[in-house]
Protein backbone atom coordinates (compact mmCIF):
# COMPACT_ATOMS: atom_id res chain seq x y z
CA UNK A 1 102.79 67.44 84.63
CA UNK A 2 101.09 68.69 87.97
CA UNK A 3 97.45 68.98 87.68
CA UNK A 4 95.49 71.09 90.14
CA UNK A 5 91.77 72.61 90.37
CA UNK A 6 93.48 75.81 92.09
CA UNK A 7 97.13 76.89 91.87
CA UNK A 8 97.81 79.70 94.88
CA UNK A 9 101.28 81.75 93.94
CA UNK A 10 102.34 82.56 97.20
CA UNK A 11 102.51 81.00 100.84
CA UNK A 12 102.35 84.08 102.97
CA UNK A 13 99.55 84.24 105.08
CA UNK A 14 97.01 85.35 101.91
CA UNK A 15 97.69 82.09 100.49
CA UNK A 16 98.20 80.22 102.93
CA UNK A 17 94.81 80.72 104.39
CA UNK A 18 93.11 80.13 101.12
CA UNK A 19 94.85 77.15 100.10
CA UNK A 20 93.52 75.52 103.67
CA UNK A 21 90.08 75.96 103.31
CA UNK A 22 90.39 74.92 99.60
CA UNK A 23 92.13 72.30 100.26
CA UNK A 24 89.63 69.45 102.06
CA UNK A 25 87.45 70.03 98.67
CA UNK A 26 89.77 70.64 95.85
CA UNK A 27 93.39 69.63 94.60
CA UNK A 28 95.55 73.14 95.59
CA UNK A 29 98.69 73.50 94.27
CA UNK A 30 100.34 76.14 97.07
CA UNK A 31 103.98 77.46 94.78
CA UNK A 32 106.18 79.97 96.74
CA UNK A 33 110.06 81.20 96.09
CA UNK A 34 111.21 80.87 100.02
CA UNK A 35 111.59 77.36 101.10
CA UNK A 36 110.83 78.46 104.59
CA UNK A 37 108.75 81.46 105.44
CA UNK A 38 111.12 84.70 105.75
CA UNK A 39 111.15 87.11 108.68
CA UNK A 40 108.74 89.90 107.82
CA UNK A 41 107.94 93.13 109.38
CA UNK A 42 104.22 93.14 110.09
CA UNK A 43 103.21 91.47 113.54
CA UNK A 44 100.06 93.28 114.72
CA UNK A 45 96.42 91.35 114.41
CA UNK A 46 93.12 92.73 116.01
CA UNK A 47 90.96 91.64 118.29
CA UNK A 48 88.69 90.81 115.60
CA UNK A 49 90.88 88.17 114.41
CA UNK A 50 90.34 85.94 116.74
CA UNK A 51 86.73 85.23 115.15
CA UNK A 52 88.53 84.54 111.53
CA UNK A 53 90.92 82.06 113.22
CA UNK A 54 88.43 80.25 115.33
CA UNK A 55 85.74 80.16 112.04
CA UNK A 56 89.04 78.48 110.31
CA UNK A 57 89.88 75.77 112.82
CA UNK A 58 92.95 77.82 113.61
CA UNK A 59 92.51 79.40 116.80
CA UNK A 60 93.89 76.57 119.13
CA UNK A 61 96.80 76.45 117.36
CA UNK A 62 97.15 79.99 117.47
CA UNK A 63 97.03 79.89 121.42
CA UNK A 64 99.85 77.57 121.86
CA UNK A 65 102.28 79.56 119.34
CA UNK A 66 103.47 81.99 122.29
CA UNK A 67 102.32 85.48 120.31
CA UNK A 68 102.20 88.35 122.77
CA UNK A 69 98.79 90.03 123.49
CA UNK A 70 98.68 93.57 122.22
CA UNK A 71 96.77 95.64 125.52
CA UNK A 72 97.13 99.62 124.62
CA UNK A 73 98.16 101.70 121.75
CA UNK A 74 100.12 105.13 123.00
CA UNK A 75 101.01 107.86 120.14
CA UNK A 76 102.33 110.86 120.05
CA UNK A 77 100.00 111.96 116.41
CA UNK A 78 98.60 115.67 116.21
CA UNK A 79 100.41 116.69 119.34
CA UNK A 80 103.68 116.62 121.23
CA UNK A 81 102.26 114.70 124.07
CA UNK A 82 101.47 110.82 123.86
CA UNK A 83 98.18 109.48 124.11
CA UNK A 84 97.08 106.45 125.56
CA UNK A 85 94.25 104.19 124.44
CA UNK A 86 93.84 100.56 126.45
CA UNK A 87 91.57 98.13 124.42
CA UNK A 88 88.98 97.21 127.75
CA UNK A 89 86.16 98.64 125.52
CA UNK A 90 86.70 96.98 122.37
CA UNK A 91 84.35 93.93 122.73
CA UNK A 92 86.58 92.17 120.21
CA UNK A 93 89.12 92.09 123.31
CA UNK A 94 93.08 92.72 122.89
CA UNK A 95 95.24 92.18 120.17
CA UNK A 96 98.73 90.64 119.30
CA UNK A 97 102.12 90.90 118.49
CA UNK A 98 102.87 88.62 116.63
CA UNK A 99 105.88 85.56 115.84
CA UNK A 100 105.76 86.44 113.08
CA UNK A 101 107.66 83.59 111.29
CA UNK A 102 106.02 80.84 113.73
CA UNK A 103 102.63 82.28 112.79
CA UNK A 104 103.40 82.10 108.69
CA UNK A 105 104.98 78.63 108.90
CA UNK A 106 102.00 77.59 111.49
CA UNK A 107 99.74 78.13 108.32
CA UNK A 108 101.45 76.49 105.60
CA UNK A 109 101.81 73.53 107.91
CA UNK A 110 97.79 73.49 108.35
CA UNK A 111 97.64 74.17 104.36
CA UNK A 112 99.91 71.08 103.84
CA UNK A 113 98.04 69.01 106.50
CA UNK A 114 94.62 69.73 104.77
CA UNK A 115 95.40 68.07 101.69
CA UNK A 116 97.88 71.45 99.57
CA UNK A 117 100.69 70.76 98.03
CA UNK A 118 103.38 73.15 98.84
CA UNK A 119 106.20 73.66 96.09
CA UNK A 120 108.85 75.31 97.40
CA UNK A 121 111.18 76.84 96.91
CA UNK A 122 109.47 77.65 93.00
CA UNK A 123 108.64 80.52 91.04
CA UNK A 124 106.24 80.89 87.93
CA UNK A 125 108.23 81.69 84.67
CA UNK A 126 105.52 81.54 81.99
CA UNK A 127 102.06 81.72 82.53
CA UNK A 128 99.63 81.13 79.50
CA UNK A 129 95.31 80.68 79.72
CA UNK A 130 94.34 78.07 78.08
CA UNK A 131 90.20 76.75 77.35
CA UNK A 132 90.52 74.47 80.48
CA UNK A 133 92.04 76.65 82.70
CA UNK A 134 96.11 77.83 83.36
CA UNK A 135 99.35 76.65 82.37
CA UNK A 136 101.87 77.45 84.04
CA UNK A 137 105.55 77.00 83.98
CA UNK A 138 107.62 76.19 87.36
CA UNK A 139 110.68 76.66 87.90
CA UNK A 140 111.22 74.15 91.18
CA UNK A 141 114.82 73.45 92.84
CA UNK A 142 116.60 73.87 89.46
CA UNK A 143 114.11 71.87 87.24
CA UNK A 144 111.03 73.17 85.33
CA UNK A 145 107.83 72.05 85.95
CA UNK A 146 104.81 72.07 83.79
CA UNK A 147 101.47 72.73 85.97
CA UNK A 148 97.89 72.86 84.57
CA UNK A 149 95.23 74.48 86.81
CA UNK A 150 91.57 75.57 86.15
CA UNK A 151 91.85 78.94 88.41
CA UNK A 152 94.79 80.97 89.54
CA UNK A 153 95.29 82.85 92.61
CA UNK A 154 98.07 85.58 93.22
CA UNK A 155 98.77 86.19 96.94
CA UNK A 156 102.38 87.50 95.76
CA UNK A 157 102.34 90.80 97.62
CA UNK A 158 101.71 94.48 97.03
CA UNK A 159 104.17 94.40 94.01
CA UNK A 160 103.16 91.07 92.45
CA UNK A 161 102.60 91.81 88.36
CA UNK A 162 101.65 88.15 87.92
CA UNK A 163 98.54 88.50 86.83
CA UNK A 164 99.48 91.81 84.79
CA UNK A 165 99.02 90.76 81.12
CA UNK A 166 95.89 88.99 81.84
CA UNK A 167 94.04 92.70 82.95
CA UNK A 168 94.92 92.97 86.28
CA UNK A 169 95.21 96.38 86.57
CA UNK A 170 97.44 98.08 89.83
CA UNK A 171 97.03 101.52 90.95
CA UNK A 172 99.65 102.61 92.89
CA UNK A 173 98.50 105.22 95.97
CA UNK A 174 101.88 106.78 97.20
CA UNK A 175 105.65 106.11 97.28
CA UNK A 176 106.01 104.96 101.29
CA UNK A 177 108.58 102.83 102.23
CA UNK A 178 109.87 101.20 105.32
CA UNK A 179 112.95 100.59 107.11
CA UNK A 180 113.26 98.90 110.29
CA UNK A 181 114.83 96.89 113.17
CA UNK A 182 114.59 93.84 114.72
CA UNK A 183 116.33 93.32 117.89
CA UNK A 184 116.67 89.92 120.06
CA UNK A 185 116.27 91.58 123.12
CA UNK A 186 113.19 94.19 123.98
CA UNK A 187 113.61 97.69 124.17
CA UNK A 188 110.50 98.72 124.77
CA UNK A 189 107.33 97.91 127.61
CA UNK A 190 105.45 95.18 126.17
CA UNK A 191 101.80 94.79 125.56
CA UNK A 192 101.68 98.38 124.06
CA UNK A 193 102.16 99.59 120.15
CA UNK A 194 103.45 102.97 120.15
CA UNK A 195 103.45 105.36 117.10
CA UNK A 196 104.91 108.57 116.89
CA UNK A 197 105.25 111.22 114.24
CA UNK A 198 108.04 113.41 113.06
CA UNK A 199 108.72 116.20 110.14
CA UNK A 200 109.50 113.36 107.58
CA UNK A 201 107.44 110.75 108.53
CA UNK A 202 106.70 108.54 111.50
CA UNK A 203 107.92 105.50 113.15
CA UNK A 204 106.31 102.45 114.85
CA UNK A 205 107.62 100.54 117.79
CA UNK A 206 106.51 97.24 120.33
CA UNK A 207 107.69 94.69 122.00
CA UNK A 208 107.16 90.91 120.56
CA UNK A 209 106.94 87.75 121.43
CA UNK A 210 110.55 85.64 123.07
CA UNK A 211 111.58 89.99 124.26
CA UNK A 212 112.13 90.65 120.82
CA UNK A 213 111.48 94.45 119.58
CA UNK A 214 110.66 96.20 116.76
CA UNK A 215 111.40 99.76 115.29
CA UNK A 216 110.33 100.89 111.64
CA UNK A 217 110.66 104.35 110.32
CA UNK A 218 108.59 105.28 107.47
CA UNK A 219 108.45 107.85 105.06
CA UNK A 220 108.27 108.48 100.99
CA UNK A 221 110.87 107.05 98.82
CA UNK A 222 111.99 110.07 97.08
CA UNK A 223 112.37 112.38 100.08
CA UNK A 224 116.04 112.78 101.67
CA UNK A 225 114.95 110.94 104.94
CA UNK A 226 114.55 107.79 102.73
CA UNK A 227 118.26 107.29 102.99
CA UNK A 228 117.94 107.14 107.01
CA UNK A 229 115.46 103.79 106.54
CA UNK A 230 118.36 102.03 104.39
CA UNK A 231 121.03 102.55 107.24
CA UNK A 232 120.84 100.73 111.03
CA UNK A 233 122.96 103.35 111.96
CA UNK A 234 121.11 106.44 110.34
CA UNK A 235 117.70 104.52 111.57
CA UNK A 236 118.79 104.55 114.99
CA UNK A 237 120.82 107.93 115.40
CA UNK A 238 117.86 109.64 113.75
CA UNK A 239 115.16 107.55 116.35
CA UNK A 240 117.54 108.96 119.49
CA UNK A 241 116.19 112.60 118.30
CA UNK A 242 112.61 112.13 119.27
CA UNK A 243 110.99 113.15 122.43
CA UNK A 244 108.88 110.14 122.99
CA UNK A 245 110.24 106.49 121.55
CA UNK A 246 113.64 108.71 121.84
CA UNK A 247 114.69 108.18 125.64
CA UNK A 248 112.69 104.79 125.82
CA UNK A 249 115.76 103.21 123.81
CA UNK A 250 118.85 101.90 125.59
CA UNK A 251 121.85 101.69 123.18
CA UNK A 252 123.21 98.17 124.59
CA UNK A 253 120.10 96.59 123.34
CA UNK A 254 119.34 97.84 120.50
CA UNK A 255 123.15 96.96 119.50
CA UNK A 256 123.55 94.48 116.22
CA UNK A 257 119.83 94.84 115.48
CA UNK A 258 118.54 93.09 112.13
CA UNK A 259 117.88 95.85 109.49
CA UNK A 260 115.13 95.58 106.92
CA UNK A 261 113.91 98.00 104.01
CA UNK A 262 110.40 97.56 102.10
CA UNK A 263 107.68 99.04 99.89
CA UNK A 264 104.52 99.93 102.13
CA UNK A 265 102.68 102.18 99.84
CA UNK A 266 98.92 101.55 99.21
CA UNK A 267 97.74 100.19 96.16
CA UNK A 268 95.33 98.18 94.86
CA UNK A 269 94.07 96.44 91.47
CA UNK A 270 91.53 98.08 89.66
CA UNK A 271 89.65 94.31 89.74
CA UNK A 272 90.70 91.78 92.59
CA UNK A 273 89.10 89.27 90.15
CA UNK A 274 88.95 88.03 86.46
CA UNK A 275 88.36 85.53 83.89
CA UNK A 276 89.50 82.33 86.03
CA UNK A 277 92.05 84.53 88.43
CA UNK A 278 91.72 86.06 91.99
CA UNK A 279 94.43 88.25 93.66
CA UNK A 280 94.04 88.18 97.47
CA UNK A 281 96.33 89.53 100.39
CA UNK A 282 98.50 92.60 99.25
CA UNK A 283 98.08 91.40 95.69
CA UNK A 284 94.94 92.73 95.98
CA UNK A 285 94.46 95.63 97.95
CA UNK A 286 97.89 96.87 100.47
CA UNK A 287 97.31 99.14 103.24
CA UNK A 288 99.42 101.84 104.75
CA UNK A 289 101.05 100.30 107.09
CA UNK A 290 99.55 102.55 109.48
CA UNK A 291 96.19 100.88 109.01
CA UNK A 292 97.27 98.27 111.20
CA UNK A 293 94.88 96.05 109.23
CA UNK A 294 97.95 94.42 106.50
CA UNK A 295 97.59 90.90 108.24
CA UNK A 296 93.75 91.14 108.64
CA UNK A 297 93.30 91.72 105.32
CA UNK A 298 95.28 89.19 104.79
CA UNK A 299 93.44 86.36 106.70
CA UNK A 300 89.95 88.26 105.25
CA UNK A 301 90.86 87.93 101.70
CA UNK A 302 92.59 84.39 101.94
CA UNK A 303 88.94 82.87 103.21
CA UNK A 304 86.65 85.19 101.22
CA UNK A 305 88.56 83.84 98.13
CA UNK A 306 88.93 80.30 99.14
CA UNK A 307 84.57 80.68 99.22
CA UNK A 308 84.63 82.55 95.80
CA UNK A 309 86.81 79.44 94.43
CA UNK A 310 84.96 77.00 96.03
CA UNK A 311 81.44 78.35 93.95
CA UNK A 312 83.73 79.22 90.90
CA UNK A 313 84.53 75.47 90.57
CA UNK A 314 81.42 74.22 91.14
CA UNK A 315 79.80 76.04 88.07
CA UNK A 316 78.69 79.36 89.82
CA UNK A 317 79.47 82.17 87.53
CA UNK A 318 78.62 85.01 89.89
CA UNK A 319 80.89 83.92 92.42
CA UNK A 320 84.32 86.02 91.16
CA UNK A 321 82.51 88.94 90.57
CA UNK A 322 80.89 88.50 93.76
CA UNK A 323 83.97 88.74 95.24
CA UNK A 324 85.36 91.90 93.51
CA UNK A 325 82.29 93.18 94.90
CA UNK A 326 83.09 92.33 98.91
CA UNK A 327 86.07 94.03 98.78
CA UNK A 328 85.27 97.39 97.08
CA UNK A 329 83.40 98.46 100.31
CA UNK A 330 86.42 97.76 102.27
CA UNK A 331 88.36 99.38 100.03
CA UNK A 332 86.71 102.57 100.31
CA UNK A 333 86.39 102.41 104.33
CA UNK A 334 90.23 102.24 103.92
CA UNK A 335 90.26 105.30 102.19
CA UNK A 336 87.87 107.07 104.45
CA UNK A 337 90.15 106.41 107.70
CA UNK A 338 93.32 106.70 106.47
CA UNK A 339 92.84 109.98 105.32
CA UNK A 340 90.85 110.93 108.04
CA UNK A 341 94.14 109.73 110.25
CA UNK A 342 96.48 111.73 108.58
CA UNK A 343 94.60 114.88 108.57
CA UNK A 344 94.62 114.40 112.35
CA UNK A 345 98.77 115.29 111.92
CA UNK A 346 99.07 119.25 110.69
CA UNK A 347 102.29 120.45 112.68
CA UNK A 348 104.53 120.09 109.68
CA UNK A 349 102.19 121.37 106.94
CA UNK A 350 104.81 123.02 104.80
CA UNK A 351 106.69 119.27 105.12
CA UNK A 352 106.51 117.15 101.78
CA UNK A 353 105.34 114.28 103.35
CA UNK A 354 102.80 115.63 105.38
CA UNK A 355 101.73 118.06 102.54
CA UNK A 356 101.44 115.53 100.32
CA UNK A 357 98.69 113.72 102.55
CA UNK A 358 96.89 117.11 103.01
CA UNK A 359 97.49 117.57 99.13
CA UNK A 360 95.60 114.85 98.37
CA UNK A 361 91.90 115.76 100.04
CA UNK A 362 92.96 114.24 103.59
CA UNK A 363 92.05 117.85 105.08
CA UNK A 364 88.66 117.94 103.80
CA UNK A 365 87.78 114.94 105.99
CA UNK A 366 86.70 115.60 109.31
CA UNK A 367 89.77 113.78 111.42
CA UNK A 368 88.41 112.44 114.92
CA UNK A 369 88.97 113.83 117.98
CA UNK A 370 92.50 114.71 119.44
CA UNK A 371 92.50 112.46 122.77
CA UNK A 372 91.14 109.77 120.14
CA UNK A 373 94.12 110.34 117.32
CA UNK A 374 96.18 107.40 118.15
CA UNK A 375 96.32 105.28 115.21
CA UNK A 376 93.53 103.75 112.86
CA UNK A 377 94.57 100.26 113.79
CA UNK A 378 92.44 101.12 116.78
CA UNK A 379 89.21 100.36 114.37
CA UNK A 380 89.13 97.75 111.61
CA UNK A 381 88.69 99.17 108.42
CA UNK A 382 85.75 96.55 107.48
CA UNK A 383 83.72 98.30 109.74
């Protein structure tokens, strides 16, 4: 029997954050299904990040990892013509692109070296509340493994149900997906994130760190261009089409690309927080990817709920709620810009994706100006 005052399910950077400022106080119990963090699209942090990762002993670390500062953001959103945006005036400074991989096993290694245990590769099978806390049954490297903890957290993504039957309620937003590219060599300029839109959607490309590259297509998962995200060969014959990331791609690099297909819909739980539970990360509230905000959130949630756990345990019974609270504000900011963003995008108005986004209210909300419309990413959605 493993005993633990917090048990985190899931070591992506949600949990992984939590479970290191938990764990110099408390006994953490960090339980994930991948032995070794997977490669994951989603590479882009803020500017503002760098105060999160510096307030978490993290930022030194961060600096040696190689990750590729982010300077300008260039898309080609309500208009034919790209526009440019450099970051000189954002007093939060430049951003990243992101290792990805390094950066996610660069956290679970602090985790572990804080105190966390990390039990990998497992997977909860049962979980049951109990008067003291949670039990929960492990499966771990072919075994089981009984576990009591006195609070749960799920940092298990944007399509966890752990924490379903004990009323965590998710709302699901829309039906985006996203399929995209990873190529060993870089296709595109580095330093810049460059977005452009198209009749069924619209597509995302930068350089990364070690002149890597990414490319990701996204659109809704019942519309025909859906079957283009599933295909490397669809992805890239239908990129070749478009007037802007079109002619910046050279076909002998972007050869024998690693494809990728995932969920990227917003959605949310009703309650980020219960009796003796948090959900943090995408478990609690996912962005549209075009937020640029996924890994923020991630990193905001992870320490906000390592503070609410921290009070929890030591007999404060407003903390939970208390964090439910923080993140309804930023929940609603979300809203705000993201469908203030996509009204900015009205050439295809008869289009089912786009409609569906102007269906929805988006063209009620005054959208910012035109020579601003580059991407939301360009302001944190905490603001």
């Amino acid at each position: 029997m493993l005993a633990a005052d917090v048990a985190i399910v899931g070591a992506g950077p949600a949990g992984s954050v939590a479970a290191l400022n938990l764990a110099p106080f408390h006994r953490v119990l960090l339980i994930d299904r991948q032995a070794v963090p997977p490669m994951r699209i989603g590479e882009s942090l803020p500017g503002a990040a760098r105060r999160l990762l510096a307030d978490m002993g993290l930022w030194d670390g961060f600096l040696t990892d190689g990750h590729a500062p982010c300077h300008a953001l260039s898309g080609a959103w309500g208009a034919a013509e790209p526009v440019e945006r450099d970051m000189l005036t954002d007093p939060d400074g430049h951003g990243w692109h992101l290792d990805r991989a390094r950066f996610d096993r660069r956290l679970r290694a602090v985790a572990a070296a804080r105190g966390a245990t990390l039990l990998v590769p497992a997977r909860p099978r049962a979980i049951q509340r109990s008067d003291g806390g949670w039990h929960l049954t492990i499966e771990h490297e072919g075994q089981t493994q009984a576990v009591e903890a006195k609070m749960l957290i799920d940092a298990g993504g944007r399509l966890s149900r752990l924490l379903q039957p004990h009323g965590a309620e998710r709302q699901t937003r829309d039906r985006l997906i996203c399929g995209w590219l990873r190529f060993a060599q870089s296709g595109m300029p580095p330093g810049i994130t460059r977005i452009e839109a198209e009749a069924e959607g619209w597509w995302y490309a930068a350089a990364l760190p070690n002149a890597g590259s990414i490319l990701a297509f996204h659109t809704d998962a019942d519309l025909p261009a859906a079957r283009s995200a599933r295909s490397a060969a669809a992805l890239l014959a239908r990129v070749r089409g478009l007037p802007v990331l079109g002619p910046l791609l050279n076909a002998g690099t972007w050869a024998g690309a690693t494809a990728g297909f995932c969920a990227a819909h917003s959605a949310r739980l009703a309650c980020p927080a219960g009796d003796g539970w948090l959900a943090i990360g995408d478990a609690a509230l996912a962005f549209d990817p075009l937020a640029s905000q996924g890994l923020f959130n991630a990193l905001y949630t992870g320490l906000a709920a390592a503070e609410a756990a921290d009070r929890h345990l030591s007999g404060d019974a407003t903390a939970l709620p208390d964090y439910a609270a923080t993140l309804r504000p930023v929940a609603e900011t979300y809203d705000a810009h993201l469908a203030a963003w996509y009204g900015v995008e009205r050439r295809w108005p008869e289009q089912p994706f786009w409609r569906r986004r102007l269906g929805a209210g988006l063209e009620c909300e005054r959208p910012p100006r035109t020579h601003d419309a580059v991407t939301p990413g360009m302001r944190r959605m905490t603001e």
